[in-house]
Protein backbone atom coordinates (compact mmCIF):
# COMPACT_ATOMS: atom_id res chain seq x y z
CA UNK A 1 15.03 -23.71 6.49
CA UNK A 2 16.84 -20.92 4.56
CA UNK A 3 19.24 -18.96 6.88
CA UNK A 4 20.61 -15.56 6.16
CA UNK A 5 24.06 -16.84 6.40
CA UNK A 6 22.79 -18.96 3.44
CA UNK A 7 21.76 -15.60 1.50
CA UNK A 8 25.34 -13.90 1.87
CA UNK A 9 27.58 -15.31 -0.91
CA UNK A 10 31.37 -15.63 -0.85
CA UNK A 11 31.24 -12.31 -3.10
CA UNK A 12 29.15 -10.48 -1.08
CA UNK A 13 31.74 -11.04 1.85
CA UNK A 14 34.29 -9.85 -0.19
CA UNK A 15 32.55 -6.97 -1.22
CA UNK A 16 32.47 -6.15 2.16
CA UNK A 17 35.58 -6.42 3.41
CA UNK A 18 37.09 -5.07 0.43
CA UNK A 19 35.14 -2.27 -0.79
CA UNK A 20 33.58 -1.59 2.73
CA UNK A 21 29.96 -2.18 1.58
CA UNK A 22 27.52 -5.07 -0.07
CA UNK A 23 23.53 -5.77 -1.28
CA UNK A 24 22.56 -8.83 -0.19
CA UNK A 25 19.99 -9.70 -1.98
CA UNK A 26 15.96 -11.24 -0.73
CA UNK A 27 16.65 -11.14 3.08
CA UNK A 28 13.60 -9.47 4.65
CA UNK A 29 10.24 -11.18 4.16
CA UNK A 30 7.37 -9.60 1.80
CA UNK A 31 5.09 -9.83 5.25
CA UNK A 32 7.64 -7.55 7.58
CA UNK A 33 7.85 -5.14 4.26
CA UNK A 34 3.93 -4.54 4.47
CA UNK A 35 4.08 -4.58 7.62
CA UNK A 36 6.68 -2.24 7.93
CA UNK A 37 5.30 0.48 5.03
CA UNK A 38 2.36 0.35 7.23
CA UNK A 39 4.51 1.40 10.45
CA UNK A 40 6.67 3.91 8.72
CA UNK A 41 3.23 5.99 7.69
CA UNK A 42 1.88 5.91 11.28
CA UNK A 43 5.41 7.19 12.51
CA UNK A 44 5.87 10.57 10.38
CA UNK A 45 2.33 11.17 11.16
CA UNK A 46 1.97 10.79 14.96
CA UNK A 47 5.87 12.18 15.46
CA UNK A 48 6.59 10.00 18.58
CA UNK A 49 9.69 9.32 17.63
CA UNK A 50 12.48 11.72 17.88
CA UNK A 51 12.43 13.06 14.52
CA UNK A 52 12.86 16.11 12.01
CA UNK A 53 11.78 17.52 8.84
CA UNK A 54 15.00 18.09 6.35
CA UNK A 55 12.33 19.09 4.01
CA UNK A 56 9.03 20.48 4.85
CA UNK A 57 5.89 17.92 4.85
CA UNK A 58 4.57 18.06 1.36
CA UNK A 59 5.39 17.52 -1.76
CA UNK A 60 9.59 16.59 -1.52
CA UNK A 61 9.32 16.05 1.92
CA UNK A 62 12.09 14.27 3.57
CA UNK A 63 11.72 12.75 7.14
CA UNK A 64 14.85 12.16 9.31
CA UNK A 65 13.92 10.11 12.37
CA UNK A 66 15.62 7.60 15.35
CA UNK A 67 14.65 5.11 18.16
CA UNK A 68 11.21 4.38 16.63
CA UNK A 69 11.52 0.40 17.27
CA UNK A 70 11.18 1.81 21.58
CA UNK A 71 7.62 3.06 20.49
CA UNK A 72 6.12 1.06 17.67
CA UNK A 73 6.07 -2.83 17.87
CA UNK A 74 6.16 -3.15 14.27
CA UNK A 75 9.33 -1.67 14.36
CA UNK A 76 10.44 -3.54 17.70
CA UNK A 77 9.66 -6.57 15.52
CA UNK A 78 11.47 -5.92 12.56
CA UNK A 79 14.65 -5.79 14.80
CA UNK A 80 13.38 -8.92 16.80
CA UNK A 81 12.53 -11.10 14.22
CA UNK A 82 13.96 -10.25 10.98
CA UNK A 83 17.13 -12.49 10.04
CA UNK A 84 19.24 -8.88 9.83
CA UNK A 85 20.17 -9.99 13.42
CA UNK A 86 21.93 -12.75 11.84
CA UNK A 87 23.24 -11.30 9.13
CA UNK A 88 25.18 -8.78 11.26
CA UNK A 89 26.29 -11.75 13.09
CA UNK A 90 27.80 -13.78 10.04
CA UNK A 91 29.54 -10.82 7.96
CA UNK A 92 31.14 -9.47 11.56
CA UNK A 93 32.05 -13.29 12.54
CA UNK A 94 30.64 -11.62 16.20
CA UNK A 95 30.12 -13.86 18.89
CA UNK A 96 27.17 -11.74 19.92
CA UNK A 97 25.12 -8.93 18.64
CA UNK A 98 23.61 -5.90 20.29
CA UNK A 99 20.99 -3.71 18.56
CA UNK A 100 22.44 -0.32 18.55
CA UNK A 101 19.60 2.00 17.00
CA UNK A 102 17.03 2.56 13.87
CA UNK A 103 17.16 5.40 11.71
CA UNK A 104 14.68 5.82 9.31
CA UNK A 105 14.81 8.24 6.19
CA UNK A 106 11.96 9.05 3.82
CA UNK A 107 12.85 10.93 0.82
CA UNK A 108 9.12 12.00 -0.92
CA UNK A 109 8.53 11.89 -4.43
CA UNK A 110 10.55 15.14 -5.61
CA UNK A 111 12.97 15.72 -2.44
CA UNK A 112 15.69 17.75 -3.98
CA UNK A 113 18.07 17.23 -1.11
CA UNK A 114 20.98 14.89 -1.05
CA UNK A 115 22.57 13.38 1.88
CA UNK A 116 25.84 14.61 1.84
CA UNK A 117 28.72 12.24 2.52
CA UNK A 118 29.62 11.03 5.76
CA UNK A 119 30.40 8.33 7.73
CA UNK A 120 28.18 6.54 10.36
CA UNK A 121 31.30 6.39 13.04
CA UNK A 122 32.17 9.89 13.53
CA UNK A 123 28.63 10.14 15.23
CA UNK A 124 29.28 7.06 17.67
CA UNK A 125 29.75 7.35 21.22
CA UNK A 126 31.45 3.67 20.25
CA UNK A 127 35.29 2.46 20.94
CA UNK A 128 36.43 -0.86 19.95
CA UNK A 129 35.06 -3.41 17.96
CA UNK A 130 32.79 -3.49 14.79
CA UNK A 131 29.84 -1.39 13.93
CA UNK A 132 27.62 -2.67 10.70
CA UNK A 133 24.73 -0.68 9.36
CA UNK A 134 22.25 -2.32 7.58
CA UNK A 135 19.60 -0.22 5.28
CA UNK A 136 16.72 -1.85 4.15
CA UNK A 137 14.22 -0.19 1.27
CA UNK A 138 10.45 -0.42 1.49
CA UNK A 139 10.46 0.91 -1.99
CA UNK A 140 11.83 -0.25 -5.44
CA UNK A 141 15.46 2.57 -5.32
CA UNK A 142 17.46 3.38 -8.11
CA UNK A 143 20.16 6.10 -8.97
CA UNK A 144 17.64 8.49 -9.73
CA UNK A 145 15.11 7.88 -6.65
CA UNK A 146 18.38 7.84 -3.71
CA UNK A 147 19.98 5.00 -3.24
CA UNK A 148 22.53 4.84 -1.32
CA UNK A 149 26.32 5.43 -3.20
CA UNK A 150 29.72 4.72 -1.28
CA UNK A 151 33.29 4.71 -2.05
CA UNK A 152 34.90 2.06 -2.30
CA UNK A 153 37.39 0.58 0.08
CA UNK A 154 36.73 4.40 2.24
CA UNK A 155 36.42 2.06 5.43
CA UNK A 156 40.50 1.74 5.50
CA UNK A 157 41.26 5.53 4.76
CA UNK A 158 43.55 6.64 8.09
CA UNK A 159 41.56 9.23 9.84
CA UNK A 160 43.87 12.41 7.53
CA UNK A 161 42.67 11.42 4.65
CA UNK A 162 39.37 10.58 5.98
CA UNK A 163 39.95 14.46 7.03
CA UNK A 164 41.12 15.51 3.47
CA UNK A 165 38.87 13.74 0.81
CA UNK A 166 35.34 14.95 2.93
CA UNK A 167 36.69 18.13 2.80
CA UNK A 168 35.72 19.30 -1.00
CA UNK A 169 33.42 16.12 -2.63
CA UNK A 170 31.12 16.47 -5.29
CA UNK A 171 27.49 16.29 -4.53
CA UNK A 172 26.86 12.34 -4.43
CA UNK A 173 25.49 10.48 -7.55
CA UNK A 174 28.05 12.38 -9.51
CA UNK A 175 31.69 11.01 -9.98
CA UNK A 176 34.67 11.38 -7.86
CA UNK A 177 38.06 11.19 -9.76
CA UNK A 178 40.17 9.17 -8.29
CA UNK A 179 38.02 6.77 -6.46
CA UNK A 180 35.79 3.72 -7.08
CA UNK A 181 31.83 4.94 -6.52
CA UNK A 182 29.50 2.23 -6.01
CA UNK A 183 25.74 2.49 -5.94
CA UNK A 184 23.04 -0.80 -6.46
CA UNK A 185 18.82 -0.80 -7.98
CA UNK A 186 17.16 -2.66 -5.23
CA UNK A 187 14.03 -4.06 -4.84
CA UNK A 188 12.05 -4.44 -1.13
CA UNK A 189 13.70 -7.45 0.49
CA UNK A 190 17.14 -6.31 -0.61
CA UNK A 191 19.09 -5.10 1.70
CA UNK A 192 22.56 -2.60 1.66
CA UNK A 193 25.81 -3.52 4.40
CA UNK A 194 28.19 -1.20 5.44
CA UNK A 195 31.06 -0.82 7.46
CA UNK A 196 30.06 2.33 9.73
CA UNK A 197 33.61 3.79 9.12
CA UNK A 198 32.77 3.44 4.99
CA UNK A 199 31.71 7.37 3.40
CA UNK A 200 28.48 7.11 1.58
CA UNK A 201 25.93 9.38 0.58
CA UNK A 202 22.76 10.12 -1.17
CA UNK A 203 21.48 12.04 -4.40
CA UNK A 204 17.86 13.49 -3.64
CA UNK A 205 15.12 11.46 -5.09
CA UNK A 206 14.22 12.59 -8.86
CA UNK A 207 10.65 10.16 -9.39
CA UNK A 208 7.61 10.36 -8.92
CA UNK A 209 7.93 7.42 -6.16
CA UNK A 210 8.66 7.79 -2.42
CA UNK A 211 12.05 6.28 -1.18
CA UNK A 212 11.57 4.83 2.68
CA UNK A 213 14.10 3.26 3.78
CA UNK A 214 15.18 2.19 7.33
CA UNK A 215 18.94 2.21 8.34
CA UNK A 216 19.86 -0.02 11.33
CA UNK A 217 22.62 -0.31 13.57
CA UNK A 218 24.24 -3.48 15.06
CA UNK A 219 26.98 -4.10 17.64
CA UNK A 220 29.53 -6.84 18.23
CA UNK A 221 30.99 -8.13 21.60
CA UNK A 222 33.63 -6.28 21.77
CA UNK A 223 32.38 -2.31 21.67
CA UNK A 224 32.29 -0.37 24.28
CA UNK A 225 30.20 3.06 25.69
CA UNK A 226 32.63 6.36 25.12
CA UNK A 227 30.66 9.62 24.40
CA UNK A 228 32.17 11.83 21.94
CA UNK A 229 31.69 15.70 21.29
CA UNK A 230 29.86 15.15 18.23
CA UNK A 231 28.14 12.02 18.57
CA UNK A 232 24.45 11.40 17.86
CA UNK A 233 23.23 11.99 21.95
CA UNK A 234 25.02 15.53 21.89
CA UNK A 235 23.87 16.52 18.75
CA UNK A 236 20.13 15.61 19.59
CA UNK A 237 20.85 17.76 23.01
CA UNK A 238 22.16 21.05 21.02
CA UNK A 239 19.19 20.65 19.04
CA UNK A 240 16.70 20.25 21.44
CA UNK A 241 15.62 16.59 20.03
CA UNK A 242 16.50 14.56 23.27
CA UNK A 243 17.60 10.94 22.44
CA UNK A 244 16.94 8.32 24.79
CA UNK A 245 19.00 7.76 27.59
CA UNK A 246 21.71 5.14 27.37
CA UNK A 247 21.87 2.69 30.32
CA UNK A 248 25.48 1.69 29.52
CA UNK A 249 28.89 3.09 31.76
CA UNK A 250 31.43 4.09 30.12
CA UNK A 251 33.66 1.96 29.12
CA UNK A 252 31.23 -0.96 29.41
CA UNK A 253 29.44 -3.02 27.10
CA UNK A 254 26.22 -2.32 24.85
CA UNK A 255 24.17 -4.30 26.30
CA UNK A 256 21.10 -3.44 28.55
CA UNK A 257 17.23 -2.83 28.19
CA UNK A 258 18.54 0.36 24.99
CA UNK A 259 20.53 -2.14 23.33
CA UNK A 260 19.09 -5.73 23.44
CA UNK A 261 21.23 -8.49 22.33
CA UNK A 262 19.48 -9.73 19.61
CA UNK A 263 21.44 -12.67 18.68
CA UNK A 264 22.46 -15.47 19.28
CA UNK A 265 18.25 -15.02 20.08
């Protein structure tokens, strides 16, 4: 039996700890793809799911959305029983991992708008330990249709020039002088790793295709619960969007009923 550890080469791991980010490629079976494109559909048209519209529904919609895995099983089963568990578990050499929290993003045929660079940690009530994001396509992405582009080795920038280099950036897809810009064609089953502290971004989606794509968040052992001013749970409050409620102290662990370990299973 195949294992994910036996999908991640010796130069995908270096990828990652170098350059802050990796594709890995044929993890996710073709049956949790269908049934996931299946899922994603009846999400952005019931709305259950905390959720907005950075585009108006239509033509170049694009759908923004969390915490869908707490109200659709096909979701709760993609985290469950996919080998990204695993995965998280071998690049991190963690001892344990806790599932942290879906986002999904859906960039319609024709969405204009980019997703401007950023990192994943500054929105993390997190301290301590390592955070990995995993984003998995349900669609053939490109360049041109928004896949995901990151700079290279941004995950060891000290928090100034974190600070400094976000402050003027080019729109992303287009070149940075200076630094390294990675960006990877993938095909459904592929997936993208990142560092949460790497910056990436997204050009809009140019085709005629749709782009989903679901972005999901993993926890080792060793973080811990600290709110911040900015982090996703105040953000959702400011803007009326109410995330659920996390069952952690702070200070303690991520792990309870919102954040399941999810491996060792």
């Amino acid at each position: 039996m195949t294992t994910a550890s036996d999908l991640i080469s010796e130069a995908d791991r270096e990828s990652f700890r170098k350059n802050g980010a990796a594709v890995i490629r044929g993890v996710v079976e073709p049956e949790l793809i269908d049934a996931m494109r299946v899922a994603i559909d009846e999400a952005m048209a019931d709305g259950c799911a905390p959720h907005y519209w950075l585009q108006e529904q239509g033509d170049g919609a694009f759908y923004n959305g969390l915490f869908h895995w707490i109200h659709y099983p096909a979701f709760a089963s993609f985290v469950q029983c996919s080998r990204l568990g695993e995965v998280a578990a071998a690049l991190l050499d963690a001892e344990r991992i806790n599932f942290f929290y879906d986002h999904l993003f859906v960039k319609e045929a024709g969405s204009p708008m980019p997703s401007p660079w950023h990192t994943d940690a500054y929105y993390h009530p997190v301290v301590g330990g390592q955070v990995l994001t995993i984003w998995t396509p349900f669609d053939r992405v490109t360049p041109e249709s928004g896949s995901l582009t990151y700079i290279a080795g941004s995950h060891l920038w000290s928090d100034e020039k974190m600070g400094e280099r976000l402050k003027d950036m080019p729109t992303p897809g287009e070149a940075i002088e200076g630094e390294q810009v990675l960006t990877w064609t993938l095909e459904p089953g592929d997936i993208l790793v990142h560092d949460a502290r790497t910056v990436h971004g997204a050009p809009g989606n140019l085709t005629r295709g749709r782009r989903r794509a679901l972005a999901t968040r993993w926890l080792d052992q060793d973080t811990r619960y600290q709110p911040v001013e900015e982090d996703l749970w105040a953000m959702g409050r400011k803007a009326g969007n109410l995330l659920p409620e996390i069952d952690v102290a702070i200070g303690q662990p991520f792990d309870s009923k919102l954040f399941p370990q999810v491996w060792p299973r």
